[in-house]
PDB file of N, CA and C in Angstrom:
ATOM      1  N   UNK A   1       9.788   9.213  -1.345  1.00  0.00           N
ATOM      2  CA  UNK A   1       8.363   9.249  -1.062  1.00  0.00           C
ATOM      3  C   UNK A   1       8.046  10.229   0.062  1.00  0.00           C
ATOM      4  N   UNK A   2       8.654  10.271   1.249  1.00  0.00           N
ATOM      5  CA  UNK A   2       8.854  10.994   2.194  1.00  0.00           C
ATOM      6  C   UNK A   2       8.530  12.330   1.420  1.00  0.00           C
ATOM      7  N   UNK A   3       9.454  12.747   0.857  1.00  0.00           N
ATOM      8  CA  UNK A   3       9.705  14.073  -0.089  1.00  0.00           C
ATOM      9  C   UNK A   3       8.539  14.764  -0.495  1.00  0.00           C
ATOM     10  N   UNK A   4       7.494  13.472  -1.171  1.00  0.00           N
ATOM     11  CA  UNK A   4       6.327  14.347  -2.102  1.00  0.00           C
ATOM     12  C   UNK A   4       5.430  14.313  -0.764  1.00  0.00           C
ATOM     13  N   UNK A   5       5.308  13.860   0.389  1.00  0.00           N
ATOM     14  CA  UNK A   5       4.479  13.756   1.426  1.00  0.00           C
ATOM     15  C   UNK A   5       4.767  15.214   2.116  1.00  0.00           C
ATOM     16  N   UNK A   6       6.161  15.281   2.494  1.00  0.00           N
ATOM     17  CA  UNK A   6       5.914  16.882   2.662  1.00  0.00           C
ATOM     18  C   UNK A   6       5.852  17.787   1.849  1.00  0.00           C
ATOM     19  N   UNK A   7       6.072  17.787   0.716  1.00  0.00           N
ATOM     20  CA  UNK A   7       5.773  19.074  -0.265  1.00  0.00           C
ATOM     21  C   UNK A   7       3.667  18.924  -0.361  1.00  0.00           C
ATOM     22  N   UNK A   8       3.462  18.134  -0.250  1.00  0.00           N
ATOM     23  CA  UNK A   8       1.935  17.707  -0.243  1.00  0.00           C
ATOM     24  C   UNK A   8       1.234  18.516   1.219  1.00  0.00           C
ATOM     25  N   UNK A   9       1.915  18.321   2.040  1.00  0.00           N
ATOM     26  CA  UNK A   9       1.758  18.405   3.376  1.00  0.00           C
ATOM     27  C   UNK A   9       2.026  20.272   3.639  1.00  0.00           C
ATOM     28  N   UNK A  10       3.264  20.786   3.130  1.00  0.00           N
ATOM     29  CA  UNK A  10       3.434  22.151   3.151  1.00  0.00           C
ATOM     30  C   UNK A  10       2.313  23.167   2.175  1.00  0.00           C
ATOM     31  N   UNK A  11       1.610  22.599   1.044  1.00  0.00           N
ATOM     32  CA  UNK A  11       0.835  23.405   0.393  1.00  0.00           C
ATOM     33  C   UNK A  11      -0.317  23.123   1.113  1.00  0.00           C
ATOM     34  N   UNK A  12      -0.996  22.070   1.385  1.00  0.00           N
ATOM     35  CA  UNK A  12      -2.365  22.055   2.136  1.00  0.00           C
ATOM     36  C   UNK A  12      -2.321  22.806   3.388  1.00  0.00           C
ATOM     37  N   UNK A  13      -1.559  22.862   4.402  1.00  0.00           N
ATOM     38  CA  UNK A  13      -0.929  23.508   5.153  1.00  0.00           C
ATOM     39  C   UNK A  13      -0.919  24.942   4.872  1.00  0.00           C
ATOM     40  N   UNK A  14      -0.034  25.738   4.030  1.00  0.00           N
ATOM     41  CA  UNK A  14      -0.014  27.125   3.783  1.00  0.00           C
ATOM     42  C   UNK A  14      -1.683  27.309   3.190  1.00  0.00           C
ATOM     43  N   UNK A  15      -2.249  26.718   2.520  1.00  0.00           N
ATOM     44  CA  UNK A  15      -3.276  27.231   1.881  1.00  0.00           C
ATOM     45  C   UNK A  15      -4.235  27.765   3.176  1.00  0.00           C
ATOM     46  N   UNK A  16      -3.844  27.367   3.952  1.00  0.00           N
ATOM     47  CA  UNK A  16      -5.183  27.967   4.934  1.00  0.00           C
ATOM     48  C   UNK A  16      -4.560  29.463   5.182  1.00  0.00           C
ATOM     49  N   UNK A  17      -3.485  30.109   5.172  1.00  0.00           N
ATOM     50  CA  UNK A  17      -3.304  30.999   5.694  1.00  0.00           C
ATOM     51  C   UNK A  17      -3.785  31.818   5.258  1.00  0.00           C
ATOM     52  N   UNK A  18      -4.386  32.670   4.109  1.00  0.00           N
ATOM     53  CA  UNK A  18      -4.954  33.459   3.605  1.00  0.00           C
ATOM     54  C   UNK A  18      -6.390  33.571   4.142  1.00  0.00           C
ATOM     55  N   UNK A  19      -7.218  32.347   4.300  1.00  0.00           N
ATOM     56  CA  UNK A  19      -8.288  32.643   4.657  1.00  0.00           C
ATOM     57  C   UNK A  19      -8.158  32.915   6.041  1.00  0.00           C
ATOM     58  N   UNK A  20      -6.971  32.697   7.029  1.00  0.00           N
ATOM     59  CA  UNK A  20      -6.930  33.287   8.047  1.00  0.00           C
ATOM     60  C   UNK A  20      -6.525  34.318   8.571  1.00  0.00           C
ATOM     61  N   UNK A  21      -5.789  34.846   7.462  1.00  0.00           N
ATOM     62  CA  UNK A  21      -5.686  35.966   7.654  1.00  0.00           C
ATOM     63  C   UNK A  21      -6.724  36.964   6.923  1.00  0.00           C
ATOM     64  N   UNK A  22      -7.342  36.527   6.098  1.00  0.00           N
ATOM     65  CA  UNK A  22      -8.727  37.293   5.837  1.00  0.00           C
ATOM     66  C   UNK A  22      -9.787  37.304   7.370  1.00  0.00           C
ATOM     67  N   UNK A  23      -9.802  36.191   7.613  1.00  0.00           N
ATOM     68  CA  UNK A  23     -10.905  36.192   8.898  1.00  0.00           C
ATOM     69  C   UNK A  23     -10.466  37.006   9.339  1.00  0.00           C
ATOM     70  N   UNK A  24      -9.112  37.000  10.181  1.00  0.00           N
ATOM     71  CA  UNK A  24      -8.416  38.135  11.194  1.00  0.00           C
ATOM     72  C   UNK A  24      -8.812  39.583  10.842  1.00  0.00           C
ATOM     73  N   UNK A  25      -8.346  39.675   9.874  1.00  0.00           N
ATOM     74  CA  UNK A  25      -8.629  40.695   8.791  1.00  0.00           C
ATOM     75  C   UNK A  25     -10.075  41.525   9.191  1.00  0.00           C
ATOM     76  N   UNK A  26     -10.957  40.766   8.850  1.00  0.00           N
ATOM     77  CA  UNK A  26     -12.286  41.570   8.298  1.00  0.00           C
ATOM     78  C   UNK A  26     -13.354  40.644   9.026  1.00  0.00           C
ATOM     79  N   UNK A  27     -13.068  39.781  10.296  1.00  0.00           N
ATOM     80  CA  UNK A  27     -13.877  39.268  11.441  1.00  0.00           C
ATOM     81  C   UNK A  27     -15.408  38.748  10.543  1.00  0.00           C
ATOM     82  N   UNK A  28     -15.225  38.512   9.589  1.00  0.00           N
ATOM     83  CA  UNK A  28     -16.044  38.086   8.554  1.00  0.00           C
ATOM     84  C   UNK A  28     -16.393  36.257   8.553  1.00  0.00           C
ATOM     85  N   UNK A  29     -17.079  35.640   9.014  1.00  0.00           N
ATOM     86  CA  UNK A  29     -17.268  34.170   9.426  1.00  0.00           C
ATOM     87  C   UNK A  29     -18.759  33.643   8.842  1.00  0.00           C
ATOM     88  N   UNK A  30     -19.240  34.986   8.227  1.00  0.00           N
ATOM     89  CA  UNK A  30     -20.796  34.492   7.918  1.00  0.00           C
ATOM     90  C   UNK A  30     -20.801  33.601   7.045  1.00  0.00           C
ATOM     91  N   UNK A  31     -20.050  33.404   6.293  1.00  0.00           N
ATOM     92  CA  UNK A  31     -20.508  31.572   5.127  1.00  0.00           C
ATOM     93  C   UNK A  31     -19.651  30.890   5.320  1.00  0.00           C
ATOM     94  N   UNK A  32     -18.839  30.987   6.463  1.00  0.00           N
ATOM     95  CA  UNK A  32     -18.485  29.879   7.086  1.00  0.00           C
ATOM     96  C   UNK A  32     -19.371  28.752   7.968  1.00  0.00           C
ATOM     97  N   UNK A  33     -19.761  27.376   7.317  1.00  0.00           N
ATOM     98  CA  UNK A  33     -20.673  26.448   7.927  1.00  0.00           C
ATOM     99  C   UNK A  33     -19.795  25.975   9.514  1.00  0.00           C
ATOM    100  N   UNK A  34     -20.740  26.059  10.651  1.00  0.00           N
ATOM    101  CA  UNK A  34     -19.903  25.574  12.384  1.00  0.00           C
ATOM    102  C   UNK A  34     -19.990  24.443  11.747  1.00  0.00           C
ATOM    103  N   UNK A  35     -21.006  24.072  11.566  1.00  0.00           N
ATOM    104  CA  UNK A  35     -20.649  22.427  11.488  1.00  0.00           C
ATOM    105  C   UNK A  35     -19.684  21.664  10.651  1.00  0.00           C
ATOM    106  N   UNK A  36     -19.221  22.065   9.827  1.00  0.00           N
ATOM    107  CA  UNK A  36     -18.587  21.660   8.401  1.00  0.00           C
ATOM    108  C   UNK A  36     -17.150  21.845   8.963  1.00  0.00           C
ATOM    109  N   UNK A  37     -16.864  23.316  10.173  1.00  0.00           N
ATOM    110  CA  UNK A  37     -15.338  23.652  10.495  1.00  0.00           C
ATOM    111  C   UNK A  37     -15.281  23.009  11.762  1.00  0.00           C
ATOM    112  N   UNK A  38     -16.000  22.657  12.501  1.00  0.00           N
ATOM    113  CA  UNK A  38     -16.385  21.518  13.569  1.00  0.00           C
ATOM    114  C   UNK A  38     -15.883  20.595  13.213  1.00  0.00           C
ATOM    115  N   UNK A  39     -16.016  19.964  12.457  1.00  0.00           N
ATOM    116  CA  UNK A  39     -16.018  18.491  11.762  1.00  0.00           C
ATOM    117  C   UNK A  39     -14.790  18.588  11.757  1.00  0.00           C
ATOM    118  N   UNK A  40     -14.113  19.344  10.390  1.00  0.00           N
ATOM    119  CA  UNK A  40     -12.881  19.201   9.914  1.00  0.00           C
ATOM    120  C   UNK A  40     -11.970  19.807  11.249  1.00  0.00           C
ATOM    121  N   UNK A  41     -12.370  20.436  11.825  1.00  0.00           N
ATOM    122  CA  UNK A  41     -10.596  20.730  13.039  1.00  0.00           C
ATOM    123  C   UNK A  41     -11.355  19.515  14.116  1.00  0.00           C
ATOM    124  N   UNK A  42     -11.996  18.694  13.796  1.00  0.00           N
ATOM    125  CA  UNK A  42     -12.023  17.303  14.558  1.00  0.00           C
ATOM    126  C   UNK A  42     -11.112  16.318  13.592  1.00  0.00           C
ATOM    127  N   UNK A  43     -11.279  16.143  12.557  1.00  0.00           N
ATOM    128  CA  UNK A  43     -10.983  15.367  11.617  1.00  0.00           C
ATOM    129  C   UNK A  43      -8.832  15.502  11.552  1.00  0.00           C
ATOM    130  N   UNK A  44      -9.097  17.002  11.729  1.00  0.00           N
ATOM    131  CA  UNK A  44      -7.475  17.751  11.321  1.00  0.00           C
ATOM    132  C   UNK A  44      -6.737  16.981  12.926  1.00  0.00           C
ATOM    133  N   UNK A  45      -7.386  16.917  14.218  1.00  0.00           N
ATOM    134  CA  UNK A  45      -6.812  16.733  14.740  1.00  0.00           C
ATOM    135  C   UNK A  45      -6.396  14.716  15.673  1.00  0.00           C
ATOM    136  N   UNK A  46      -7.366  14.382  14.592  1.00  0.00           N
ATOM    137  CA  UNK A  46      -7.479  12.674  14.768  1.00  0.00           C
ATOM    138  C   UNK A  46      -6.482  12.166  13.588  1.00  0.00           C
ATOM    139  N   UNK A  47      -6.099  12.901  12.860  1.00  0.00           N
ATOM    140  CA  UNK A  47      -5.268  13.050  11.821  1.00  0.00           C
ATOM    141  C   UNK A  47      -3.871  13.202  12.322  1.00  0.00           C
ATOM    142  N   UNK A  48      -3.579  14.305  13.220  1.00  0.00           N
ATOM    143  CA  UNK A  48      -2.665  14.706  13.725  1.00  0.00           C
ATOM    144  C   UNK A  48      -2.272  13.641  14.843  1.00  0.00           C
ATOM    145  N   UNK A  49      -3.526  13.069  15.549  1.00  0.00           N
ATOM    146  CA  UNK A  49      -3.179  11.719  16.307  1.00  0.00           C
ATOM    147  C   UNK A  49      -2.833  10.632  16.177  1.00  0.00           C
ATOM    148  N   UNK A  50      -3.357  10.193  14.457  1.00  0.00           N
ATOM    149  CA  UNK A  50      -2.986   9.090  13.178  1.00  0.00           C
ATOM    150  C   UNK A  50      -1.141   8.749  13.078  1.00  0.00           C
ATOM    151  N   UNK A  51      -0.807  10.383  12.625  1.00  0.00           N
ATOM    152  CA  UNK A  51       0.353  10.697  12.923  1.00  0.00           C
ATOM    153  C   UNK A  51       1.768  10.662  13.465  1.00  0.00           C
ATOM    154  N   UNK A  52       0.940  10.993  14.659  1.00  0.00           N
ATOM    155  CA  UNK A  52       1.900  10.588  15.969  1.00  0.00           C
ATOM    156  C   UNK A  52       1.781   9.309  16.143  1.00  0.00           C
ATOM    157  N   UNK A  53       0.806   8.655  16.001  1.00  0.00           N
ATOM    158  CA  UNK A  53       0.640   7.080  16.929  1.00  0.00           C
ATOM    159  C   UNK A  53       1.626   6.185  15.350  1.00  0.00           C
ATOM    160  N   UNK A  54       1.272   6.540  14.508  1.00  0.00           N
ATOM    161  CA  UNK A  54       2.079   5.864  13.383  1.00  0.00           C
ATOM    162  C   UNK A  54       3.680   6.596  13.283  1.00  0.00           C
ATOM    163  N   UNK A  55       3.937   7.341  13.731  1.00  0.00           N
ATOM    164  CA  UNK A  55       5.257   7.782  13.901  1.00  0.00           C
ATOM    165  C   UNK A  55       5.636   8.844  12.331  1.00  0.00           C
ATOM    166  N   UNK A  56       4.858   9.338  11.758  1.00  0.00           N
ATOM    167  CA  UNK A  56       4.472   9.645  10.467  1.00  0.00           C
ATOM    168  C   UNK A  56       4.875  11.382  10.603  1.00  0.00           C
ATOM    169  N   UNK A  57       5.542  11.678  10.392  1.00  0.00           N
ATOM    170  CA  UNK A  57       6.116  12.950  10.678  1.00  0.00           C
ATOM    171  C   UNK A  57       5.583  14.063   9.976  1.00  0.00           C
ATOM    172  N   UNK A  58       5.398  13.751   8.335  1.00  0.00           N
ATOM    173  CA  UNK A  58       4.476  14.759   7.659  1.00  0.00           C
ATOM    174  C   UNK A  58       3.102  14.906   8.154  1.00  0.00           C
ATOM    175  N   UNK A  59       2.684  13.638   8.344  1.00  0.00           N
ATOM    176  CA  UNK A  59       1.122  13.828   8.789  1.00  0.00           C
ATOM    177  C   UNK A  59       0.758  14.067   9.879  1.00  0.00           C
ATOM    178  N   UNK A  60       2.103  14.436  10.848  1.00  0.00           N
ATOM    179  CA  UNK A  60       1.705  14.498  12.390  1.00  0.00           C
ATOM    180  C   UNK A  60       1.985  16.478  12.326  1.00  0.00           C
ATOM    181  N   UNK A  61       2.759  16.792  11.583  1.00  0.00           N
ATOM    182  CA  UNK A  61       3.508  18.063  11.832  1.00  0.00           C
ATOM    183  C   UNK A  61       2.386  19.166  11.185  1.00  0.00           C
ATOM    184  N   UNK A  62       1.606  18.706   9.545  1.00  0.00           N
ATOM    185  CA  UNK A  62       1.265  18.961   8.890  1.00  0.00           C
ATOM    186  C   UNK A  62      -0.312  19.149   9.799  1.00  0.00           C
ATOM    187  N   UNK A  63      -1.007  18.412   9.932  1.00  0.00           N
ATOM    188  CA  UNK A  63      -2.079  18.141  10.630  1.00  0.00           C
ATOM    189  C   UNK A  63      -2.447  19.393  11.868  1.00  0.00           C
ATOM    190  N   UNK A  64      -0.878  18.795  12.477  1.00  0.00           N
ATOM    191  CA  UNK A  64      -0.921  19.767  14.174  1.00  0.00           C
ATOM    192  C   UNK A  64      -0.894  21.317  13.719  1.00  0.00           C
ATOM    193  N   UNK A  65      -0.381  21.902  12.415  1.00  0.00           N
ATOM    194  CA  UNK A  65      -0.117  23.279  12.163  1.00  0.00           C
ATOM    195  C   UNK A  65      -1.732  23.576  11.606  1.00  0.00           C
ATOM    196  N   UNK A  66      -2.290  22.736  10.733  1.00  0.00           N
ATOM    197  CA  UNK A  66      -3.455  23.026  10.135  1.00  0.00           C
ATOM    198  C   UNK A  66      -4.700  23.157  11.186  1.00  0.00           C
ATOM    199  N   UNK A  67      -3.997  22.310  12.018  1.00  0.00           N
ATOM    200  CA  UNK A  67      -5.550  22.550  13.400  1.00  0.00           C
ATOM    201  C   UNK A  67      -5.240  23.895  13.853  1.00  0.00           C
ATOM    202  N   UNK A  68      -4.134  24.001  14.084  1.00  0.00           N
ATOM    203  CA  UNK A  68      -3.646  25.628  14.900  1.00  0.00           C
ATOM    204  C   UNK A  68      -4.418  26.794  14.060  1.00  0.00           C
ATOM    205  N   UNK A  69      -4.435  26.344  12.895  1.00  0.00           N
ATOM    206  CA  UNK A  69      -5.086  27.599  11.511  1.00  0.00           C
ATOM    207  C   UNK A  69      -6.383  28.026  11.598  1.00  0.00           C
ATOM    208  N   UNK A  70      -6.737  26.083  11.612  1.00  0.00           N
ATOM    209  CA  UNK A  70      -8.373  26.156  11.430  1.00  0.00           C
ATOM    210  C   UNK A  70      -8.905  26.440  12.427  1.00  0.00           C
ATOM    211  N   UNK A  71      -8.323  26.198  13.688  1.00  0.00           N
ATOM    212  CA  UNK A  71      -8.936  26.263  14.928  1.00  0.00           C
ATOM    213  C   UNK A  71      -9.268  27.738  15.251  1.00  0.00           C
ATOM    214  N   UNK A  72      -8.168  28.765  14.585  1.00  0.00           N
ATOM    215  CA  UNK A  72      -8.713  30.326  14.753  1.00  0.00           C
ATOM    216  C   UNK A  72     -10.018  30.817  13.708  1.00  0.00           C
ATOM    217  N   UNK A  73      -9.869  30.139  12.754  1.00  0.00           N
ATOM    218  CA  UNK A  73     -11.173  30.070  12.225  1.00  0.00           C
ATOM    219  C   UNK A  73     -12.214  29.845  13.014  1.00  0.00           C
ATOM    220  N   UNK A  74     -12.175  28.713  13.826  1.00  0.00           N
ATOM    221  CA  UNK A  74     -13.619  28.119  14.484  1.00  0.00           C
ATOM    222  C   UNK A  74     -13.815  28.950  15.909  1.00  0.00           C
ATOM    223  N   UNK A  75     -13.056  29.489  16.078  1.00  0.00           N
ATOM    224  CA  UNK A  75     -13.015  30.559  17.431  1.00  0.00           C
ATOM    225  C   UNK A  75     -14.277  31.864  16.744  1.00  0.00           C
ATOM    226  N   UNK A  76     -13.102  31.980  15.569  1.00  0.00           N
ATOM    227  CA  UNK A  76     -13.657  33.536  15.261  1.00  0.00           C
ATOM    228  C   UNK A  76     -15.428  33.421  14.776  1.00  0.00           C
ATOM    229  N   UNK A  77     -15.775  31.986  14.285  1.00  0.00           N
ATOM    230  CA  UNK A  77     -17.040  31.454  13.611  1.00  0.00           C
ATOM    231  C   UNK A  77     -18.107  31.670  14.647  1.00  0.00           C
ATOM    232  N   UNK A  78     -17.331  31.191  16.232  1.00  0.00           N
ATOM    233  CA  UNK A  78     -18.363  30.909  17.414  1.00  0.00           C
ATOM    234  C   UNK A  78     -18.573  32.598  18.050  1.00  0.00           C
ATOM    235  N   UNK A  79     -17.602  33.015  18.046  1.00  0.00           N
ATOM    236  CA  UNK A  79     -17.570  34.513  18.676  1.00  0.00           C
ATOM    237  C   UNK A  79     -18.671  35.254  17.622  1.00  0.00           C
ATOM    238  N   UNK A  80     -18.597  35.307  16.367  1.00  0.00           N
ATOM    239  CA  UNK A  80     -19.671  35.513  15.537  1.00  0.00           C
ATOM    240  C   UNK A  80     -21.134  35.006  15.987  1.00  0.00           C
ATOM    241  N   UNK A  81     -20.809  34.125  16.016  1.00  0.00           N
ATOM    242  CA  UNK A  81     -22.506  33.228  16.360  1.00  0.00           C
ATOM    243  C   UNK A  81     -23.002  34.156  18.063  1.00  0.00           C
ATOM    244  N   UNK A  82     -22.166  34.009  19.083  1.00  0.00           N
ATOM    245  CA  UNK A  82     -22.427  34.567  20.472  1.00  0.00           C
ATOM    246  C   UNK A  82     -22.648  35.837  20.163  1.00  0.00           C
ATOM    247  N   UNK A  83     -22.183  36.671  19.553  1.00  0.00           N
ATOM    248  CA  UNK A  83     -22.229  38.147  19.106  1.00  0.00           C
ATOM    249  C   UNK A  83     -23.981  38.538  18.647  1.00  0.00           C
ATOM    250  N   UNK A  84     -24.619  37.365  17.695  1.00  0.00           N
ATOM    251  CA  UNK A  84     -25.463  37.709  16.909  1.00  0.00           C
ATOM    252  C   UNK A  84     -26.677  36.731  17.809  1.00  0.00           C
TER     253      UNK A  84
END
């Protein structure tokens, strides 16, 4: 069970990288909703706290990498917004 939790955990995980490296890319954040990526790198990281406090290794490891992802997303979203 462990097993399909991290193979579950490694694709949700990698899937963000493309759009972060598109952001990086092309500093492009305009239909990205703040509030919606607000939410979720709140959500990604109470998740990541779920995790740890349950001793849950996929969902603590998985979580903590996906906030690191999304969180450059929500940087690059706000620097957009201050810019304009």
């Amino acid at each position: 069970m462990e097993t399909l939790g991290l193979i579950a955990a490694i694709l949700t995980t990698l899937s963000f990288l493309p759009q972060v490296m598109q952001v990086i890319k092309t500093k492009d954040t305009k239909s990205i909703s703040l509030g919606m990526y607000s939410m979720f790198v709140l959500g990604v990281v109470l998740w990541a706290v779920y995790g740890f406090l349950m001793n849950d290794r996929p969902v603590f490891i998985a979580n903590l990498i996906t906030f690191f992802l999304s969180f450059i997303i929500l940087i690059y979203k706000i620097i957009e917004i201050k810019r304009n």
